[in-house]
PDB file of N, CA and C in Angstrom:
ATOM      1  N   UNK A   1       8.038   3.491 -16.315  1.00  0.00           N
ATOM      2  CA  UNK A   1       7.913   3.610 -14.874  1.00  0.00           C
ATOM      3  C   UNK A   1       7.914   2.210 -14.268  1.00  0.00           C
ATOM      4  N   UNK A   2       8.732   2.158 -13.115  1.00  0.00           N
ATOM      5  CA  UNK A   2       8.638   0.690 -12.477  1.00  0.00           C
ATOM      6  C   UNK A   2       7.635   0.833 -11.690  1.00  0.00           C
ATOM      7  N   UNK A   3       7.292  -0.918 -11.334  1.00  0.00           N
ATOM      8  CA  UNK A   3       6.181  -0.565 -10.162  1.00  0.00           C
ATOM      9  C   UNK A   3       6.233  -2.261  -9.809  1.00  0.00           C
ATOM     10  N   UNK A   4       5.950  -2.226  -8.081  1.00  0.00           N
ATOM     11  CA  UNK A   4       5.965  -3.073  -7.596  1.00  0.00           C
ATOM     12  C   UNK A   4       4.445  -2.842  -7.036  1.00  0.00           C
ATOM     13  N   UNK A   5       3.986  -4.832  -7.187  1.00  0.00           N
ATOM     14  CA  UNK A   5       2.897  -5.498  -6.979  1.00  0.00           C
ATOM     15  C   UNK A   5       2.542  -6.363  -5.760  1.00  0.00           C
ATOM     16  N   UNK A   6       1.907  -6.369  -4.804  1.00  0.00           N
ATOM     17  CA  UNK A   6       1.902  -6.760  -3.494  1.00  0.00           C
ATOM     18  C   UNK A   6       0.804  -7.229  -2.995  1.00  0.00           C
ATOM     19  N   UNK A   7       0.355  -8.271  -2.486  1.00  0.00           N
ATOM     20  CA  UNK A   7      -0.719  -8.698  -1.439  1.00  0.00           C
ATOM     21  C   UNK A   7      -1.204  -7.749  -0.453  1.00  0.00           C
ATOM     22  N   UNK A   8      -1.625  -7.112  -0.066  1.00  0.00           N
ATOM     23  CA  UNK A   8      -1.988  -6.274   1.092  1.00  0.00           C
ATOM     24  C   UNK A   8      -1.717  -7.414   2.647  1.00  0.00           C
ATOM     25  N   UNK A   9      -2.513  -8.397   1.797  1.00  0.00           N
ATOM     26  CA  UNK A   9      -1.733  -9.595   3.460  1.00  0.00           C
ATOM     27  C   UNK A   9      -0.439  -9.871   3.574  1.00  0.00           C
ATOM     28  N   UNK A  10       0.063  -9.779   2.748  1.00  0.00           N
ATOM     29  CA  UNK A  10       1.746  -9.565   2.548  1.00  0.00           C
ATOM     30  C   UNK A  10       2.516  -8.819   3.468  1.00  0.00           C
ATOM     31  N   UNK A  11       1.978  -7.618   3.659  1.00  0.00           N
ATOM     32  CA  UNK A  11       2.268  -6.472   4.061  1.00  0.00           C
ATOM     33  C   UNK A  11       2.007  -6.459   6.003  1.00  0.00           C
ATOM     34  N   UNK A  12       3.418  -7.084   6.197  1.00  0.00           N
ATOM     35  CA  UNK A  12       3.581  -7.224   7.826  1.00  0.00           C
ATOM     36  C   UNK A  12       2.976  -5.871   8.732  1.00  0.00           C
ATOM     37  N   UNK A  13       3.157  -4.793   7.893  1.00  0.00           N
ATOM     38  CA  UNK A  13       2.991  -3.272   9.171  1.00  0.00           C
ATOM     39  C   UNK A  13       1.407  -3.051   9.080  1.00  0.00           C
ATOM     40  N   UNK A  14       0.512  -3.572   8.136  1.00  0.00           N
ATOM     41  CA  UNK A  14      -1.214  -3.190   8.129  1.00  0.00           C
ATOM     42  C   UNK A  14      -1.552  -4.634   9.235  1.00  0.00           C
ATOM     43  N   UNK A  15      -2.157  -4.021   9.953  1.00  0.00           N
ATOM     44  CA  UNK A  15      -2.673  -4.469  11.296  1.00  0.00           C
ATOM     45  C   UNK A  15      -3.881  -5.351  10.687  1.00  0.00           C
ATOM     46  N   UNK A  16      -4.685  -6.187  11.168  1.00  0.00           N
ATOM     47  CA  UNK A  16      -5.869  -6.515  10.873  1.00  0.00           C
ATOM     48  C   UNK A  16      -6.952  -6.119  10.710  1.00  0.00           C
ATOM     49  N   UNK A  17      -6.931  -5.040  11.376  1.00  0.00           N
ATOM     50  CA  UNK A  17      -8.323  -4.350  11.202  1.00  0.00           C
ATOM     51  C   UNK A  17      -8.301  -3.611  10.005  1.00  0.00           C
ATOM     52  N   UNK A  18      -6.761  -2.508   9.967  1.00  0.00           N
ATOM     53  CA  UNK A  18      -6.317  -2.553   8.312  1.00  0.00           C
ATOM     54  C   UNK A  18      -6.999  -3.152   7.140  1.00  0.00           C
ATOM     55  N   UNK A  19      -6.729  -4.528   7.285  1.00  0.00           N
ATOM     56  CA  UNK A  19      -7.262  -5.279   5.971  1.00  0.00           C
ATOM     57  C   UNK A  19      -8.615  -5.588   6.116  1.00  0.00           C
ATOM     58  N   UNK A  20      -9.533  -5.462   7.313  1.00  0.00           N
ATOM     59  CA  UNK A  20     -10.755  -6.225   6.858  1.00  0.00           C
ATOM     60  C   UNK A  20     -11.717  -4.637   6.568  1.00  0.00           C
ATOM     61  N   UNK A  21     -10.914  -3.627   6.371  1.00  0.00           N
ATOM     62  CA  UNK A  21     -12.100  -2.543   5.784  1.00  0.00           C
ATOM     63  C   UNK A  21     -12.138  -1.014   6.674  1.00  0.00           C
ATOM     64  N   UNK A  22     -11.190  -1.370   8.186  1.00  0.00           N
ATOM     65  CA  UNK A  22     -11.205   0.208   9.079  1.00  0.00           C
ATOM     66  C   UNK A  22     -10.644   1.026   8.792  1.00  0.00           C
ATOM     67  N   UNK A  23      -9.513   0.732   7.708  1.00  0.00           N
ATOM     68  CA  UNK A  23      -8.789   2.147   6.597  1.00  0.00           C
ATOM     69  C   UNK A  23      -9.810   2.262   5.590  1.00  0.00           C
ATOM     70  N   UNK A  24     -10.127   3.269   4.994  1.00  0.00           N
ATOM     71  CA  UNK A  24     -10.113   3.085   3.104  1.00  0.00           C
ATOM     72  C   UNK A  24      -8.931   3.484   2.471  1.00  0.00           C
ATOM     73  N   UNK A  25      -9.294   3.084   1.210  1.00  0.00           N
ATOM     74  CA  UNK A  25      -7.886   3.181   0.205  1.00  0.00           C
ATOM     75  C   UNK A  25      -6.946   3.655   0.382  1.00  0.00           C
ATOM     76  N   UNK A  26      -7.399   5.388   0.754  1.00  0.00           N
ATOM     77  CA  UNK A  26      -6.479   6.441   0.744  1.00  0.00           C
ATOM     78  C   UNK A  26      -5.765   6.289   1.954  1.00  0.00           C
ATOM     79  N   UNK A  27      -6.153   5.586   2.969  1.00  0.00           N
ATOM     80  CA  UNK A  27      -5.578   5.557   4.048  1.00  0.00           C
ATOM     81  C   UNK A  27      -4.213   5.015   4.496  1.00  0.00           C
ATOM     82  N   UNK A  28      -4.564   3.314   3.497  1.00  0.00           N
ATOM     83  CA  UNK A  28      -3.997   2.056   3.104  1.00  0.00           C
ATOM     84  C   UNK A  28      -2.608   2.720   2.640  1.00  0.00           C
ATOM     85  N   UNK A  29      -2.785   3.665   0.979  1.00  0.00           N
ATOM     86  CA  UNK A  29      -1.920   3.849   0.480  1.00  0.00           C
ATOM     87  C   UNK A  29      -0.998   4.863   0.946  1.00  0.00           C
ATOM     88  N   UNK A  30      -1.783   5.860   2.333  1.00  0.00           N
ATOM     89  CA  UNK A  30      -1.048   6.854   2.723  1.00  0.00           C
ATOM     90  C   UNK A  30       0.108   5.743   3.800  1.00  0.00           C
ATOM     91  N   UNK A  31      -0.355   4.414   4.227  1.00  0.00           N
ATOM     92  CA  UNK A  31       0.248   4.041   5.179  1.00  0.00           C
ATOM     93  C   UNK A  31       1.814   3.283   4.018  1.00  0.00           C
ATOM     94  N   UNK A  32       1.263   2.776   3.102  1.00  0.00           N
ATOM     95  CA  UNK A  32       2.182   1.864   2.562  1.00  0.00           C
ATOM     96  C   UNK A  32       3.287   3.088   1.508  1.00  0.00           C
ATOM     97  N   UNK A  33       2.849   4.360   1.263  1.00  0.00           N
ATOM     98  CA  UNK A  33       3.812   5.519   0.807  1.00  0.00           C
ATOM     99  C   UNK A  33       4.698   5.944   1.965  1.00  0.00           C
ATOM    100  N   UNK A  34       4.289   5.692   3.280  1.00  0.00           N
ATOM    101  CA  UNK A  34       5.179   5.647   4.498  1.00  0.00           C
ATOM    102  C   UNK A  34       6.171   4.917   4.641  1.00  0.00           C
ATOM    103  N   UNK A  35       5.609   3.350   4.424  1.00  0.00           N
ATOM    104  CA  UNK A  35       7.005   2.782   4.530  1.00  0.00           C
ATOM    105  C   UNK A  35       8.053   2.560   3.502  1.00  0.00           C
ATOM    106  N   UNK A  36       7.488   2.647   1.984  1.00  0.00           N
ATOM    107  CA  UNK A  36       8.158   2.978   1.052  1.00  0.00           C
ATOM    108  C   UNK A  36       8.546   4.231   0.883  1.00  0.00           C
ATOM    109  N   UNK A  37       8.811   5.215   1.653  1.00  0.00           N
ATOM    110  CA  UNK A  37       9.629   6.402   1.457  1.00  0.00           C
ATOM    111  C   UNK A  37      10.840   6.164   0.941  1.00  0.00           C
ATOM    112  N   UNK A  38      11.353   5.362   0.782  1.00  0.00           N
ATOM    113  CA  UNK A  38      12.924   5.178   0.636  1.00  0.00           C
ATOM    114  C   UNK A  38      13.152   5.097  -0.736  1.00  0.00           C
ATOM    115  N   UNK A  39      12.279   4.909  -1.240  1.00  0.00           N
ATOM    116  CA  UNK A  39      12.493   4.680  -2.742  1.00  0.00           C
ATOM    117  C   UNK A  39      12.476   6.176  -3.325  1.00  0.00           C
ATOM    118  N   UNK A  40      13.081   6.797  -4.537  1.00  0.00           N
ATOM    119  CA  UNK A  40      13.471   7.937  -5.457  1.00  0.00           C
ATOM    120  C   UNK A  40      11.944   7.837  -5.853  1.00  0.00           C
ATOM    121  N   UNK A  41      11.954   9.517  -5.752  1.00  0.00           N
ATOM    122  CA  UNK A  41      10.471  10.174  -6.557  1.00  0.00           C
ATOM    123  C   UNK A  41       9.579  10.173  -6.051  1.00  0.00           C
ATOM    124  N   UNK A  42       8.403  10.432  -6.672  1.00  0.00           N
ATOM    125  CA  UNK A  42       6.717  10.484  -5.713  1.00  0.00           C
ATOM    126  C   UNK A  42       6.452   9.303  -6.197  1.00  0.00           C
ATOM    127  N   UNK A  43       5.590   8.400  -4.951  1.00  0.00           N
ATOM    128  CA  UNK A  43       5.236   7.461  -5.426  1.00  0.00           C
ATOM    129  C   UNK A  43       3.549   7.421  -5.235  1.00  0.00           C
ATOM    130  N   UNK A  44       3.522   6.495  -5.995  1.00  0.00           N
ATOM    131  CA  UNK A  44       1.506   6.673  -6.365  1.00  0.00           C
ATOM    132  C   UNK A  44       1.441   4.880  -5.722  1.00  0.00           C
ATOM    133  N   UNK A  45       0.856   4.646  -5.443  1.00  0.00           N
ATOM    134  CA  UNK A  45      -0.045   3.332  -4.874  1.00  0.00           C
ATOM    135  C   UNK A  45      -1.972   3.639  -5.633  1.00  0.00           C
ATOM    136  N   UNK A  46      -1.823   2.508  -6.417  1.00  0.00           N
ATOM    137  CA  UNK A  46      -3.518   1.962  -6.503  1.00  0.00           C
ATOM    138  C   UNK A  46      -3.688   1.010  -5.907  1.00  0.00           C
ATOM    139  N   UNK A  47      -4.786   0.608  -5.130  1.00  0.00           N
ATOM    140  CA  UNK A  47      -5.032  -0.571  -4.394  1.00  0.00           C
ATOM    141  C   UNK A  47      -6.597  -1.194  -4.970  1.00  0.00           C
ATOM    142  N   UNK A  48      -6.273  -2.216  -5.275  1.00  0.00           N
ATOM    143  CA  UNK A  48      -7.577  -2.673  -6.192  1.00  0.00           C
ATOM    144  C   UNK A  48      -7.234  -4.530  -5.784  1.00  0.00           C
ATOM    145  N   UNK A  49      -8.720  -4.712  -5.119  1.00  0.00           N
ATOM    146  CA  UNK A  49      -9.033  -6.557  -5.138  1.00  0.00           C
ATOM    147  C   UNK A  49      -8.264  -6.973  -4.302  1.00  0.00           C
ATOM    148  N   UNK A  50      -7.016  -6.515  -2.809  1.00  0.00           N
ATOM    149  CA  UNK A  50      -5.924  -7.244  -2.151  1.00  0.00           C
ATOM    150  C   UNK A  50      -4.874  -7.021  -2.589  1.00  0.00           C
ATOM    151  N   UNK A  51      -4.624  -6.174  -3.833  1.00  0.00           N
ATOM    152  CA  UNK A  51      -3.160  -5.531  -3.935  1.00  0.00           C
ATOM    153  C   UNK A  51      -2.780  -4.311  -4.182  1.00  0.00           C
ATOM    154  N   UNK A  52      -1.415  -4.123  -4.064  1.00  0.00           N
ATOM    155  CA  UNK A  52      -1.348  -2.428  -3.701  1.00  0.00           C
ATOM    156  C   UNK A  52      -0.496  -2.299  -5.088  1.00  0.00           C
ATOM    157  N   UNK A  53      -0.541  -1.518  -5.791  1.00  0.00           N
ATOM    158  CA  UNK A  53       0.390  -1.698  -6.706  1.00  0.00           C
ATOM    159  C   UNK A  53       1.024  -0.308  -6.635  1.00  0.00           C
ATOM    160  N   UNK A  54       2.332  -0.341  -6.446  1.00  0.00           N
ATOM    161  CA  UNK A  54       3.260   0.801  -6.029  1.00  0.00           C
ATOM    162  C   UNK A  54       4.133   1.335  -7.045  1.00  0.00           C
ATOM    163  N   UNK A  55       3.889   2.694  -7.585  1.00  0.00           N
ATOM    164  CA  UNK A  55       4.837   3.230  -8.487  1.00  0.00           C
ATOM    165  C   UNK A  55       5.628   4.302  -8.359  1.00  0.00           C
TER     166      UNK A  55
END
């Protein structure tokens, strides 16, 4: 399985409040499975320590 690895500050579309804690996880990863729709298959996001890791 591939999977791409990412900064959460990286990530131009999470707003600031985003990152300092007004999403939780599930929120984060429901936002960042949004903009990665484009990619083939279901994708899973874990977000652990500032990164999202996308599979």
């Amino acid at each position: 399985m591939n999977a791409v690895v990412v900064r959460l500050s990286d990530l131009a579309f999470l707003s600031p409040a985003d990152l300092s804690g007004a999403c939780s996880e599930s929120e984060l990863g429901e936002k960042i499975i949004k903009q990665f729709a484009f990619l083939p298959g279901d994708l899973r996001v874990t977000i652990t320590d500032g990164t999202a890791r996308i599979e």
